[in-house]
Protein backbone atom coordinates (compact mmCIF):
# COMPACT_ATOMS: atom_id res chain seq x y z
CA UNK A 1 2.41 7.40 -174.07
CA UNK A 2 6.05 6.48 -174.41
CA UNK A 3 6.12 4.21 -171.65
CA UNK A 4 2.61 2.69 -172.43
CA UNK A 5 2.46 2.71 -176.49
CA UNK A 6 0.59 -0.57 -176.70
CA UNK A 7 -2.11 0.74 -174.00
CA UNK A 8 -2.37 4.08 -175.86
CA UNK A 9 -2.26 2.23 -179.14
CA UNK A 10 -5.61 0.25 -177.86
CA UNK A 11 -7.42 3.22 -176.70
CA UNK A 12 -7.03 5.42 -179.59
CA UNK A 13 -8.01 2.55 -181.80
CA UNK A 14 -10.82 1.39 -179.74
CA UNK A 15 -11.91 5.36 -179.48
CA UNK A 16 -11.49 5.95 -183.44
CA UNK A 17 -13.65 2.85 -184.29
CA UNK A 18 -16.09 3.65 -182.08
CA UNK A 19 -16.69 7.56 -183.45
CA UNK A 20 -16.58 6.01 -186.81
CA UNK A 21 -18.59 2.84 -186.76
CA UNK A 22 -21.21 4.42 -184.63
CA UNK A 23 -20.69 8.34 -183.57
CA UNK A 24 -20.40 9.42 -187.07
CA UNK A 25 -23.13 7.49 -189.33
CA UNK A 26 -25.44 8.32 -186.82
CA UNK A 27 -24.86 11.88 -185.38
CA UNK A 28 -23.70 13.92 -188.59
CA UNK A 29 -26.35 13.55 -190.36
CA UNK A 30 -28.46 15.23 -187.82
CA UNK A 31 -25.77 17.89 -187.40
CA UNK A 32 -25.87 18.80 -191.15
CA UNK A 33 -29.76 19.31 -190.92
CA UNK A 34 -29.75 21.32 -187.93
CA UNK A 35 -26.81 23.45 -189.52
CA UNK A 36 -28.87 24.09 -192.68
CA UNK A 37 -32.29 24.65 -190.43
CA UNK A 38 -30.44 27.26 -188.07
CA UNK A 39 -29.80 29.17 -191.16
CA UNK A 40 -32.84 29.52 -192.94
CA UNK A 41 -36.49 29.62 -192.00
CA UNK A 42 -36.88 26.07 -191.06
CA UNK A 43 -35.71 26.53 -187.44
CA UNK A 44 -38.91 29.11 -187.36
CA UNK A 45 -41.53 27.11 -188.80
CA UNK A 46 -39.77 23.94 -186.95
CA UNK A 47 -40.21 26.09 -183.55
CA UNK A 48 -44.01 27.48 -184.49
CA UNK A 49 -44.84 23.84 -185.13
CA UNK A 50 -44.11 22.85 -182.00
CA UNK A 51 -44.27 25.38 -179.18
CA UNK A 52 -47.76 24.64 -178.81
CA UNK A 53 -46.70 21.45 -176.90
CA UNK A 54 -43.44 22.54 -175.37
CA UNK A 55 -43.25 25.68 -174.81
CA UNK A 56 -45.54 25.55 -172.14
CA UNK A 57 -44.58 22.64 -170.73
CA UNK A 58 -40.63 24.06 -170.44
CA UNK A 59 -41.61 27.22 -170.48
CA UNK A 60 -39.14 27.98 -173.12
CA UNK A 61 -39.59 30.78 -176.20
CA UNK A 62 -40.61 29.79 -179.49
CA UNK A 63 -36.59 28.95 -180.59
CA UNK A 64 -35.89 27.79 -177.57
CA UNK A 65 -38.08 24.69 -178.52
CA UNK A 66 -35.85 23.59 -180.70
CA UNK A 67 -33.01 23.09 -178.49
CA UNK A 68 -35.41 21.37 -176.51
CA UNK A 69 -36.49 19.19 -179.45
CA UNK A 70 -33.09 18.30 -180.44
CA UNK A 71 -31.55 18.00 -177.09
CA UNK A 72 -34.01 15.23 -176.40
CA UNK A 73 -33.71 13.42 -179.88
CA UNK A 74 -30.09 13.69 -181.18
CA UNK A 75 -27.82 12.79 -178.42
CA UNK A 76 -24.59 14.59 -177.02
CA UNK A 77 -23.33 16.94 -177.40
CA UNK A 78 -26.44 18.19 -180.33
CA UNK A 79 -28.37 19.73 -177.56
CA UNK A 80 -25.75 21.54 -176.00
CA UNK A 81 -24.63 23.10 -179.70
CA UNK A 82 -27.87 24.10 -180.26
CA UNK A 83 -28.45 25.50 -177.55
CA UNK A 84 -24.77 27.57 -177.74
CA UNK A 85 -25.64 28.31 -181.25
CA UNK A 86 -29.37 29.83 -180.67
CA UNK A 87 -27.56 31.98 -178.23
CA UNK A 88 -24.46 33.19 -180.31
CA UNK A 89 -26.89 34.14 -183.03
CA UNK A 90 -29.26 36.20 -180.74
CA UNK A 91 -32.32 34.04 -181.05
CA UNK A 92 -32.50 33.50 -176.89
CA UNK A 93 -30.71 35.26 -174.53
CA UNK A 94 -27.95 33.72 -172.56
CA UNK A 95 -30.30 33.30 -169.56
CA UNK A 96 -32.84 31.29 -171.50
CA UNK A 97 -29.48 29.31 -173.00
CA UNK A 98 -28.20 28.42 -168.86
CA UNK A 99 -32.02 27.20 -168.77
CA UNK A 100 -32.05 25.20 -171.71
CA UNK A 101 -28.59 23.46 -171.27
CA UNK A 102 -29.48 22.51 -167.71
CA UNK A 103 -32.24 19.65 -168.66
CA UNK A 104 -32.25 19.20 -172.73
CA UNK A 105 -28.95 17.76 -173.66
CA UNK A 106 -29.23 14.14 -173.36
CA UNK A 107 -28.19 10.52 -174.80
CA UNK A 108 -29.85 9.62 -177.66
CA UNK A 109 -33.39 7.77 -177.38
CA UNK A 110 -31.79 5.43 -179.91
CA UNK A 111 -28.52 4.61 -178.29
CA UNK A 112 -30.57 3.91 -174.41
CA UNK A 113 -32.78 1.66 -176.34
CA UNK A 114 -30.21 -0.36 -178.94
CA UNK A 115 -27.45 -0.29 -177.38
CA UNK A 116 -27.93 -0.04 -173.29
CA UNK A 117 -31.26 -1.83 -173.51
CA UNK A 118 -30.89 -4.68 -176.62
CA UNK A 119 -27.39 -5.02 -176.94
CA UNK A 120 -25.56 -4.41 -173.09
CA UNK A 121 -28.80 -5.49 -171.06
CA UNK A 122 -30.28 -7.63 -173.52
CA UNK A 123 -34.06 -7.31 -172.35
CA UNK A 124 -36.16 -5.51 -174.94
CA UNK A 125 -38.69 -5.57 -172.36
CA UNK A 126 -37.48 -2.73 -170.40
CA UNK A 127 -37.47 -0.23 -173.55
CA UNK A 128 -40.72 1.11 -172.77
CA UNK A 129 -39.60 1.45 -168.99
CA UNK A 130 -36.38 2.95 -169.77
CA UNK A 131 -37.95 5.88 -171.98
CA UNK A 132 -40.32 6.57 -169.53
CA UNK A 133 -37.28 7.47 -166.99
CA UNK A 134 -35.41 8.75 -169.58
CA UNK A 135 -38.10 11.36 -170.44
CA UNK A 136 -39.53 12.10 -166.67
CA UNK A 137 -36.02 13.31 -165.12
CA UNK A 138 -35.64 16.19 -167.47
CA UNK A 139 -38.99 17.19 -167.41
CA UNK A 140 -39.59 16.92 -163.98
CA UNK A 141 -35.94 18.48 -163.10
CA UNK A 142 -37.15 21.53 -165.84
CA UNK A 143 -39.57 22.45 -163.43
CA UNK A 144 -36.91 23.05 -160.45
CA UNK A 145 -34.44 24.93 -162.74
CA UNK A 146 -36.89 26.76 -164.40
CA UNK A 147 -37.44 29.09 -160.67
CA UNK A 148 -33.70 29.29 -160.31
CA UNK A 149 -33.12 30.93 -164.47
CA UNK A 150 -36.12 32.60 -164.42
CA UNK A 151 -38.72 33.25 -162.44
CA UNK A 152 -42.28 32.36 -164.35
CA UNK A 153 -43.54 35.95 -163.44
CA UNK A 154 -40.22 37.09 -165.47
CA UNK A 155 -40.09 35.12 -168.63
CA UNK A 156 -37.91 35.31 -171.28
CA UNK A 157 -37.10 38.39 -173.01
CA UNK A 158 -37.55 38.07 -176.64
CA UNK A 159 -34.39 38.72 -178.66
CA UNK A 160 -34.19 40.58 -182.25
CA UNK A 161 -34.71 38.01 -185.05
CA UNK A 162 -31.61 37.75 -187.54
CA UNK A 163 -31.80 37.30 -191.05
CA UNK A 164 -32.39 33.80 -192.77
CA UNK A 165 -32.53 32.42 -196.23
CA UNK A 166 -35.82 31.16 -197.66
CA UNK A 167 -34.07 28.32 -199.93
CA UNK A 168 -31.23 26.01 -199.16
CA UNK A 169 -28.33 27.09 -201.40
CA UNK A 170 -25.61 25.78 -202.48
CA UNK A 171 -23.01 27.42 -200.72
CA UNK A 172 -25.43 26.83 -197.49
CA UNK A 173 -25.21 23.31 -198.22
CA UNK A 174 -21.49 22.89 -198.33
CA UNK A 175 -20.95 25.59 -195.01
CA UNK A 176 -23.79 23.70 -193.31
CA UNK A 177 -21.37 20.43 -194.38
CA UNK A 178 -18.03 21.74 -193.40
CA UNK A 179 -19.49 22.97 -189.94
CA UNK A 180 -20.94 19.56 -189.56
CA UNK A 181 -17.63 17.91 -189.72
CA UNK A 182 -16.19 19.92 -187.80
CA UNK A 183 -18.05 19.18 -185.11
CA UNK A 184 -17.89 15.70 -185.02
CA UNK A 185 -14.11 15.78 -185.53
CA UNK A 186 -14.05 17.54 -182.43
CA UNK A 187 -16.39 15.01 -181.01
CA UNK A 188 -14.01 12.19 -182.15
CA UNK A 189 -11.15 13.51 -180.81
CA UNK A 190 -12.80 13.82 -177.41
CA UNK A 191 -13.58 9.47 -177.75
CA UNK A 192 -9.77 8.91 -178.69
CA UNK A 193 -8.86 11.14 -175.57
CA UNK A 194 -10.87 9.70 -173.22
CA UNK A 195 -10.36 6.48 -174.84
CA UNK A 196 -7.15 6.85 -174.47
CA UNK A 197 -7.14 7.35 -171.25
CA UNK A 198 -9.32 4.87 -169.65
CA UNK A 199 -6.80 2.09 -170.87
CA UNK A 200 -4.01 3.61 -168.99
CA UNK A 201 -6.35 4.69 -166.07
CA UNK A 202 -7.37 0.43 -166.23
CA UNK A 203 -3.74 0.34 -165.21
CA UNK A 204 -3.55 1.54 -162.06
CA UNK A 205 -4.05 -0.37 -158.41
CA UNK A 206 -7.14 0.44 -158.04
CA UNK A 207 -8.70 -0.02 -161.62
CA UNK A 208 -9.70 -3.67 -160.46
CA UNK A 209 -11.21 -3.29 -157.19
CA UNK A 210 -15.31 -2.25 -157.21
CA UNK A 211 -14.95 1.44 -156.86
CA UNK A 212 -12.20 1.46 -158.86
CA UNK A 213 -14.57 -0.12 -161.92
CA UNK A 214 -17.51 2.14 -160.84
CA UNK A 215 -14.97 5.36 -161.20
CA UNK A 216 -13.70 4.26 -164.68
CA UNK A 217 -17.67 3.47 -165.84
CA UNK A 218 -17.95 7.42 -165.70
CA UNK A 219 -14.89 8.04 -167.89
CA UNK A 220 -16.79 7.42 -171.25
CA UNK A 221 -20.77 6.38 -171.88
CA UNK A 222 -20.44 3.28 -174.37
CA UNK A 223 -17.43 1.55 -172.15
CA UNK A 224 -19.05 2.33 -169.10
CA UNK A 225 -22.17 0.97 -169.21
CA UNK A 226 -20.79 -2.34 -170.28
CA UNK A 227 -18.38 -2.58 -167.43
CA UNK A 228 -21.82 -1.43 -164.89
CA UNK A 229 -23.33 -4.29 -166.39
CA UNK A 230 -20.73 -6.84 -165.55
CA UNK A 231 -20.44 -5.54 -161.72
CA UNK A 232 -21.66 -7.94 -159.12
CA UNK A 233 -24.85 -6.13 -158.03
CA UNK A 234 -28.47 -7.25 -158.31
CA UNK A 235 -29.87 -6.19 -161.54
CA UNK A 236 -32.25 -3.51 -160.09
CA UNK A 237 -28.34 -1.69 -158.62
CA UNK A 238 -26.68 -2.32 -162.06
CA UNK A 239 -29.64 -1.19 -164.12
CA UNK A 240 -30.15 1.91 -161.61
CA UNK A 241 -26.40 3.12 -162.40
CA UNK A 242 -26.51 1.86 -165.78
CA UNK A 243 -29.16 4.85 -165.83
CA UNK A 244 -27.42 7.02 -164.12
CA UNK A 245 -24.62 7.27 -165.99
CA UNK A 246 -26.64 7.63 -169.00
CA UNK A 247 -28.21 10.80 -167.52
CA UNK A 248 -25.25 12.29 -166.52
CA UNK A 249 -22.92 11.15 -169.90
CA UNK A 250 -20.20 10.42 -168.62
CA UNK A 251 -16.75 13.14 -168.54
CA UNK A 252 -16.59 12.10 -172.05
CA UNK A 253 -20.12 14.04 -172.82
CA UNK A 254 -18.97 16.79 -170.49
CA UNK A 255 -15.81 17.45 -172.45
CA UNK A 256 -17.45 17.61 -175.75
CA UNK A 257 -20.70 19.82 -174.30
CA UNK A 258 -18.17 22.05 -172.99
CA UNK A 259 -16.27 22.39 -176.02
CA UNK A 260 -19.81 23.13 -177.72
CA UNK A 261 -20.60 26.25 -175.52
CA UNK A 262 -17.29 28.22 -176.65
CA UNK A 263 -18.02 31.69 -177.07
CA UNK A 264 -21.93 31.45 -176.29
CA UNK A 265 -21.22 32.58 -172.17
CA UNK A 266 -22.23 30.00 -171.00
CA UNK A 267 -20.95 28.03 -168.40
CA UNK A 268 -19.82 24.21 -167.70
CA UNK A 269 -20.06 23.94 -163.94
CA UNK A 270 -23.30 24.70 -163.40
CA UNK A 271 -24.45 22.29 -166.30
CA UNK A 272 -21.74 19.00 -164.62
CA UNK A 273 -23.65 20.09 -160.67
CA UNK A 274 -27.35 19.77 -162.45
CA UNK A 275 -26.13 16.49 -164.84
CA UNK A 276 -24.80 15.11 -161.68
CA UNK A 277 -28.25 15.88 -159.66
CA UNK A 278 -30.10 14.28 -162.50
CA UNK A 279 -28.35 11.25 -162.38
CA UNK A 280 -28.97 10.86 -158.58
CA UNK A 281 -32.79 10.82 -159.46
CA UNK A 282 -32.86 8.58 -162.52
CA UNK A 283 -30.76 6.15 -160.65
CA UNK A 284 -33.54 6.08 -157.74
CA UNK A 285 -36.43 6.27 -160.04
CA UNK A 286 -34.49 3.39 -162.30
CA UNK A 287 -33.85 1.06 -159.22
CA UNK A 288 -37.96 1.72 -158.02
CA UNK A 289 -38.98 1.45 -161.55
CA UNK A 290 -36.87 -2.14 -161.41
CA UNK A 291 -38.13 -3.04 -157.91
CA UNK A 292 -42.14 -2.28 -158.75
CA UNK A 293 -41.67 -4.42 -161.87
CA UNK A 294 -40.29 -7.39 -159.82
CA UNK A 295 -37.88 -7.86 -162.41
């Protein structure tokens, strides 16, 4: 940093606009309302609503769809503290949680089809194609993790219910607030980290060559997939790790999910090995998908 101070200078600024121009506005709002439905009956009547639909698909209990229905809607790291959270309070148990954190924390729907799609790709076209393996890798990849967490015969074991308000309060309000912030102060500080250090990483011999690019594209999500797109592959290749990287999240995502699952037991290399497996198969299916389409 001493050496470097204009690199570092670059990186934390680039990092700190980035978590507040787009991180913030879009994921705290989200984090309040799951904060305030954890603690009252809303995550209950949230869950009842919709285990109908995925709970047998996942095979999940009641609360444990509404990791998955966050996981698949909010973006990193929401799933992930979710997930944590249901499992610090008691609502799943800790196997259940291992389950849940190995398919339903994901980018946001909105950022793979506005940003990676519109803005970095810029073919609206392949929105509908891009949900499509978006959605199918987790789902499909539930049903192989599913036999390793639990075996179907087994289930889950249902966990004592703890007490929630009826009414948002107040003081509910401002703690569901405070908690909010916090984590996505935490989340920021992971950007201007890794931020940080993919400027001085762009540094070294290697960062110019093509496996040096394709190693710094897994550093952070928002960089990375606009230096995938300026690689020169064939679309389908570019597209396929464009995917890929969005599957897995990059470190970046990894760093903040772990820093989400503090003090739930559960544990970050299993959930990098199954990210990592995931983004194997959405890169195939992306460059097939790509291929088929003739585009």
């Amino acid at each position: 940093m001493l050496f470097f101070p204009n690199e570092v200078f670059q990186g934390a600024s680039s990092g700190l606009l980035l978590w507040f121009q787009t991180v913030l506005p879009t994921l705290l709002p989200f984090l309040i309302l799951v904060n305030i439905m954890q603690k009252t009956s809303l995550i209950r009547q949230v869950s009842r609503l919709v285990y109908p639909a995925l709970g047998p698909l996942f095979s999940v209990s009641t609360e444990g769809c509404f990791a998955v229905l966050t996981g698949f809607l909010c973006g990193y790291p929401v799933g992930a503290k979710v997930t944590s959270d249901l499992v610090r309070d008691g609502r799943i148990s800790r196997q259940e949680g291992a389950y849940l954190l190995s398919f339903c924390n994901n980018t946001s729907p909105g950022f793979l089809a506005g940003f990676v799609v519109c803005q970095t790709i810029r073919d609206p076209s392949l929105v509908l194609g891009t949900m499509i393996v978006f959605f199918a890798v987790p789902i499909l990849f539930s049903f192989l993790f599913r036999k390793i967490y639990s075996p179907k015969s087994v289930g889950w074991k249902s966990q004592p219910l703890i007490r929630t308000q009826r009414i948002v309060s107040l003081d509910l309000f401002d703690t569901s607030i405070m908690n909010g912030f916090e984590t996505i102060t935490k989340i920021g500080g992971y950007i201007i980290v890794f931020s940080v250090l993919l400027e001085l990483t762009k540094m070294l011999p290697l960062a110019d060559t093509l496996a040096g690019q394709i190693g710094l594209s897994f550093l952070e999500i928002t960089n990375g997939v606009v230096i995938l797109e300026t690689l020169p592959f064939s679309f389908a290749v570019r597209y396929a790790l464009i995917m890929g990287l969005c599957t897995f999240g990059g470190l970046c995502a990894a760093a903040q999910t772990s820093g989400m699952l503090t003090g739930s037991g559960l544990r970050i290399l299993p959930y990098i090995i199954e990210k990592l497996a995931a983004a194997v198969a959405a890169s195939l299916l992306a460059y097939f998908y790509i291929q088929i389409s003739g585009m």
